[in-house]
C-alpha atoms as a PDB file:
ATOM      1  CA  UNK A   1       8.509 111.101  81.815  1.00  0.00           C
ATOM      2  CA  UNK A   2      10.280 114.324  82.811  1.00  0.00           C
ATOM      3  CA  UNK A   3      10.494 117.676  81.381  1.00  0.00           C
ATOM      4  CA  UNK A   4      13.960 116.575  80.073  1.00  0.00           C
ATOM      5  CA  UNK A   5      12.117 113.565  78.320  1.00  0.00           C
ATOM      6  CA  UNK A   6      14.405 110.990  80.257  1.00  0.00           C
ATOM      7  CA  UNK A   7      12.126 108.556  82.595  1.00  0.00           C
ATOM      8  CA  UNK A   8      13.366 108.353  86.158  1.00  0.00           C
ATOM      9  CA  UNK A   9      13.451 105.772  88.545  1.00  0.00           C
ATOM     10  CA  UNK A  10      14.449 105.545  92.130  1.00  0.00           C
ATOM     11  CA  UNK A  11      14.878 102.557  94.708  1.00  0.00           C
ATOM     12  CA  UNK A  12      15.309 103.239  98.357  1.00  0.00           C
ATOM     13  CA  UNK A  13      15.050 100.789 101.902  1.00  0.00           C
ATOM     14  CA  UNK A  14      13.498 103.701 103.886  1.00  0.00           C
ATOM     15  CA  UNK A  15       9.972 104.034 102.962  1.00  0.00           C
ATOM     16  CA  UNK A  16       9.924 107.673 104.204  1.00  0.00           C
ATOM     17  CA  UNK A  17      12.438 108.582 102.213  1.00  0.00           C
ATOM     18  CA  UNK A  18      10.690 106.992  99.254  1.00  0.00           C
ATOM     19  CA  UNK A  19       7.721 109.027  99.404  1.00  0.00           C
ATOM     20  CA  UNK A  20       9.945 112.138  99.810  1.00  0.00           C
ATOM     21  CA  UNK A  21      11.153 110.978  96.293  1.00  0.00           C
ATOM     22  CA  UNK A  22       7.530 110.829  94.913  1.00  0.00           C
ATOM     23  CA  UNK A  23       6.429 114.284  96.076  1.00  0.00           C
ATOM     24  CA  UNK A  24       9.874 115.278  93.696  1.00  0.00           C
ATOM     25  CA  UNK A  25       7.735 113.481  90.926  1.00  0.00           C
ATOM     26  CA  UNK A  26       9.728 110.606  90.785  1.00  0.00           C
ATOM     27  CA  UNK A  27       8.850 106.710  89.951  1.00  0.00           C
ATOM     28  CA  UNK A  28      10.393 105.643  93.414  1.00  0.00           C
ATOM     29  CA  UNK A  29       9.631 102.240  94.974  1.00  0.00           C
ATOM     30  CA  UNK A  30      11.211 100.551  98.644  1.00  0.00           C
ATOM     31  CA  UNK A  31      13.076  98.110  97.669  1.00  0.00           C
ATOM     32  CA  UNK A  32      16.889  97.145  97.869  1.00  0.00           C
ATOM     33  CA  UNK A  33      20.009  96.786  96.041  1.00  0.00           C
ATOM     34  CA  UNK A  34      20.538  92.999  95.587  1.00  0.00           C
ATOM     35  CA  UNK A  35      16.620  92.662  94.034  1.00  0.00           C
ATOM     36  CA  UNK A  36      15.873  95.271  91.802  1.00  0.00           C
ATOM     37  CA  UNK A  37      12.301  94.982  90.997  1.00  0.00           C
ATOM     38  CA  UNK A  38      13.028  96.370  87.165  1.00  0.00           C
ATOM     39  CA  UNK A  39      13.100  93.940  83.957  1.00  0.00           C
ATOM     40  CA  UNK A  40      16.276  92.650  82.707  1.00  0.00           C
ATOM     41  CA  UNK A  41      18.190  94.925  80.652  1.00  0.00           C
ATOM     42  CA  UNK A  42      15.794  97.973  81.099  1.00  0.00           C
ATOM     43  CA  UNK A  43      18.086 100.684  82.255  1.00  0.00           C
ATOM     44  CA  UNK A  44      20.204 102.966  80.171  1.00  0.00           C
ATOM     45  CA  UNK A  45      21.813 104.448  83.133  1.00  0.00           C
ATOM     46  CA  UNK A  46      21.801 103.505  86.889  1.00  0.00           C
ATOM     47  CA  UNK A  47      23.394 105.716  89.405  1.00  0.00           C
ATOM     48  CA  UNK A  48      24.460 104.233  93.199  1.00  0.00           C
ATOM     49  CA  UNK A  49      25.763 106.941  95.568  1.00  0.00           C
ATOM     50  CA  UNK A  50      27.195 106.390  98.826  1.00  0.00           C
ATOM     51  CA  UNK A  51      25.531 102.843  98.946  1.00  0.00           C
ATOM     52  CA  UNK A  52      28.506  99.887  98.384  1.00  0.00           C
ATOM     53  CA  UNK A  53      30.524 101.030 101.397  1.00  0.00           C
ATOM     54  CA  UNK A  54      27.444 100.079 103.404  1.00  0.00           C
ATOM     55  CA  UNK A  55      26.599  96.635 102.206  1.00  0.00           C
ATOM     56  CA  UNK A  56      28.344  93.404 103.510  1.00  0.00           C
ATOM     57  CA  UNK A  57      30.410  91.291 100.777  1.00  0.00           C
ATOM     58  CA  UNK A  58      27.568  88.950 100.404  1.00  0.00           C
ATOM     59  CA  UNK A  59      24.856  91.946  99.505  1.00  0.00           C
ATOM     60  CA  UNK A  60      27.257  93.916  97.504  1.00  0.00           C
ATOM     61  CA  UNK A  61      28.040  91.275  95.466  1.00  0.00           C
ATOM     62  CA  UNK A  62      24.254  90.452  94.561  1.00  0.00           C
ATOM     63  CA  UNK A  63      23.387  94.221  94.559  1.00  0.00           C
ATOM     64  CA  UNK A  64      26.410  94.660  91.552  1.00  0.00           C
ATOM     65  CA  UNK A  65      25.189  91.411  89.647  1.00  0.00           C
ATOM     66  CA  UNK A  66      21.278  93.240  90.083  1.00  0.00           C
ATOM     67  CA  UNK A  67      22.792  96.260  88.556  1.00  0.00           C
ATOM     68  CA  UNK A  68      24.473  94.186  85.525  1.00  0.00           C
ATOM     69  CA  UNK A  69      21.229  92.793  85.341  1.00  0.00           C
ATOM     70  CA  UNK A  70      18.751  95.923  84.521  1.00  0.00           C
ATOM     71  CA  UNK A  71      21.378  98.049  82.037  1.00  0.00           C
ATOM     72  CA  UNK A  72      21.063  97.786  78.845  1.00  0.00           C
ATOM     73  CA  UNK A  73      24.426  96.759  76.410  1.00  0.00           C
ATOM     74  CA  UNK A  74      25.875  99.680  76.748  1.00  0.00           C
ATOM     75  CA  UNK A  75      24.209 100.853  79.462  1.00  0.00           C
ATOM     76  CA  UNK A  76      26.578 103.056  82.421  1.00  0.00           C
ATOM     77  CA  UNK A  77      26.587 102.587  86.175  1.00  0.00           C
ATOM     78  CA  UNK A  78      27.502 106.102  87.793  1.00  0.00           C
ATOM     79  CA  UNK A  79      28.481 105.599  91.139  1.00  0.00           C
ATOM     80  CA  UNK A  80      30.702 106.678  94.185  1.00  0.00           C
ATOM     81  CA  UNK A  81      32.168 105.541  97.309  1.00  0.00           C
ATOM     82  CA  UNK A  82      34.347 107.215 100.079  1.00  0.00           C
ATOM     83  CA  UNK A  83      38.013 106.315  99.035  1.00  0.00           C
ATOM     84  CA  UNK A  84      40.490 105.415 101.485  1.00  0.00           C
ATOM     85  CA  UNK A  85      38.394 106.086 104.699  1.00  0.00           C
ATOM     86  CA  UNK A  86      39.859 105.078 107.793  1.00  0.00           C
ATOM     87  CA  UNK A  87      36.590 102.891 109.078  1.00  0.00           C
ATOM     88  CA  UNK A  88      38.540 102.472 112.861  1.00  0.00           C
ATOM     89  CA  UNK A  89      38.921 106.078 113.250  1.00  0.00           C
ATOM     90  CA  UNK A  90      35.307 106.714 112.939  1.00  0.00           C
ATOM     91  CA  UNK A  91      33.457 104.394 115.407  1.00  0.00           C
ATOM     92  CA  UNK A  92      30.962 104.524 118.242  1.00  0.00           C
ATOM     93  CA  UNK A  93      29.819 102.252 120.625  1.00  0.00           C
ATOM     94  CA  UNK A  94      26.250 101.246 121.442  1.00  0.00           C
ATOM     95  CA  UNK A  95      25.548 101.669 125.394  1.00  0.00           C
ATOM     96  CA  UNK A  96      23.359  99.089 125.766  1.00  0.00           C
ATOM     97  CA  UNK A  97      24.796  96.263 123.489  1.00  0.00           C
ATOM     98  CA  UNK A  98      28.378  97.100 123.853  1.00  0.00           C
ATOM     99  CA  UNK A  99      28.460  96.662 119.761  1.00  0.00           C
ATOM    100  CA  UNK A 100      31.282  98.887 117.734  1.00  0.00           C
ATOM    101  CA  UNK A 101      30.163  99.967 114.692  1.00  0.00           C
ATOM    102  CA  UNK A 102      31.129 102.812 112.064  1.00  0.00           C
ATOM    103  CA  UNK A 103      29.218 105.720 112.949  1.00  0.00           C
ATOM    104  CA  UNK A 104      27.948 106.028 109.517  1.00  0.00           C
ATOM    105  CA  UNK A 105      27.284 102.197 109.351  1.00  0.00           C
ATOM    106  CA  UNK A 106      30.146 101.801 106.854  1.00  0.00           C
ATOM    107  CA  UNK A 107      31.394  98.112 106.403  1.00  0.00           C
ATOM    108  CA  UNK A 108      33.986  98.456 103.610  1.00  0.00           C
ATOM    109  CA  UNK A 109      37.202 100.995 102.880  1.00  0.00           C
ATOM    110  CA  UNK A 110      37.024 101.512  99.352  1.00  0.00           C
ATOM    111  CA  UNK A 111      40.524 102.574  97.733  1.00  0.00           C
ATOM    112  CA  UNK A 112      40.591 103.069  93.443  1.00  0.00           C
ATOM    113  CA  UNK A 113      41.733  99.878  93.027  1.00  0.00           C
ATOM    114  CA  UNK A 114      39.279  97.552  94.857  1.00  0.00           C
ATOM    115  CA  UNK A 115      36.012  99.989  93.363  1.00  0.00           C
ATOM    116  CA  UNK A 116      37.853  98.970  90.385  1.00  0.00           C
ATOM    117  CA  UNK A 117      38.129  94.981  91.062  1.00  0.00           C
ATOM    118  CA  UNK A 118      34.943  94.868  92.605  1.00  0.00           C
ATOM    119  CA  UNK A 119      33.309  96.727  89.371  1.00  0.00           C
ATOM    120  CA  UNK A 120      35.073  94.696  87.027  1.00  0.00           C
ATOM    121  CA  UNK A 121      34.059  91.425  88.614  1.00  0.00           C
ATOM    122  CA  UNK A 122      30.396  92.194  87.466  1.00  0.00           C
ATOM    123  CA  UNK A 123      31.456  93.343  84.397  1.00  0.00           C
ATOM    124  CA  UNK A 124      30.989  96.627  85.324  1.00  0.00           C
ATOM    125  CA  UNK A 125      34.167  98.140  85.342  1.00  0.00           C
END
C-alpha cells in the first residue's frame, strides 16, 4: 500500500525494467498485455501508455479483453496512443535482414476514431 493508501501494480515484458519499478516500491511483475496475471475484476483503475500502437491486431485484441477482464464494474482504463502518426515516414531498415520496420516498433496509426472503435469493442469505450 502507498503513502496515498491506493495499492499499485505494474506489468512490464522487460525484466530490467521491472525491477527498476520495484526499487520505486512498486508491486511490478514481467508479464504481458494479453495475460494479465491479476484475478478477474480486481482493478479499480488500469492505466496503458504508449503500449496498443505496438501490439499486432491479434495481441491487442486479447490484451483489451485482459484489461476488461481485471476492472472492476465501474472500473476506468486510462490510456494513450500517438494519434494520427504517419508510421511510413518514420522507418528504418535492418542491414543485415533487409526488414523495414517503424523505428519505434509501431504497428498501428491510431486516429480518435479507431482508439474509439477499438475501445468500444471491449466494452471499454
Amino acid at each position: 500500500m502507498s503513502q496515498s493508501g491506493m495499492d499499485s501494480h505494474a506489468v512490464d515484458i522487460v525484466p530490467e525494467t521491472v525491477a527498476r519499478i520495484r526499487e520505486k516500491g512498486v508491486n511490478a511483475v514481467t508479464g504481458s498485455i494479453d495475460s494479465l496475471p491479476y484475478e478477474d475484476e480486481s482493478m479499480d483503475i488500469v492505466f496503458c501508455s504508449e503500449v496498443l500502437e505496438h501490439l499486432t491486431q491479434e495481441v491487442r485484441t486479447r490484451g483489451l479483453q485482459e484489461i476488461r477482464r481485471v476492472l472492476r464494474p465501474g472500473g476506468l482504463l486510462i490510456g494513450s496512443t500517438p494519434v494520427n502518426e504517419l508510421l511510413a515516414g518514420n522507418t528504418t531498415c535492418c542491414p543485415e535482414c533487409g526488414s523495414v520496420f517503424h523505428s519505434s516498433g509501431h504497428l498501428k496509426s491510431f486516429t480518435k476514431g479507431t482508439q474509439r472503435e477499438e475501445l468500444e469493442k471491449h466494452g471499454s469505450g
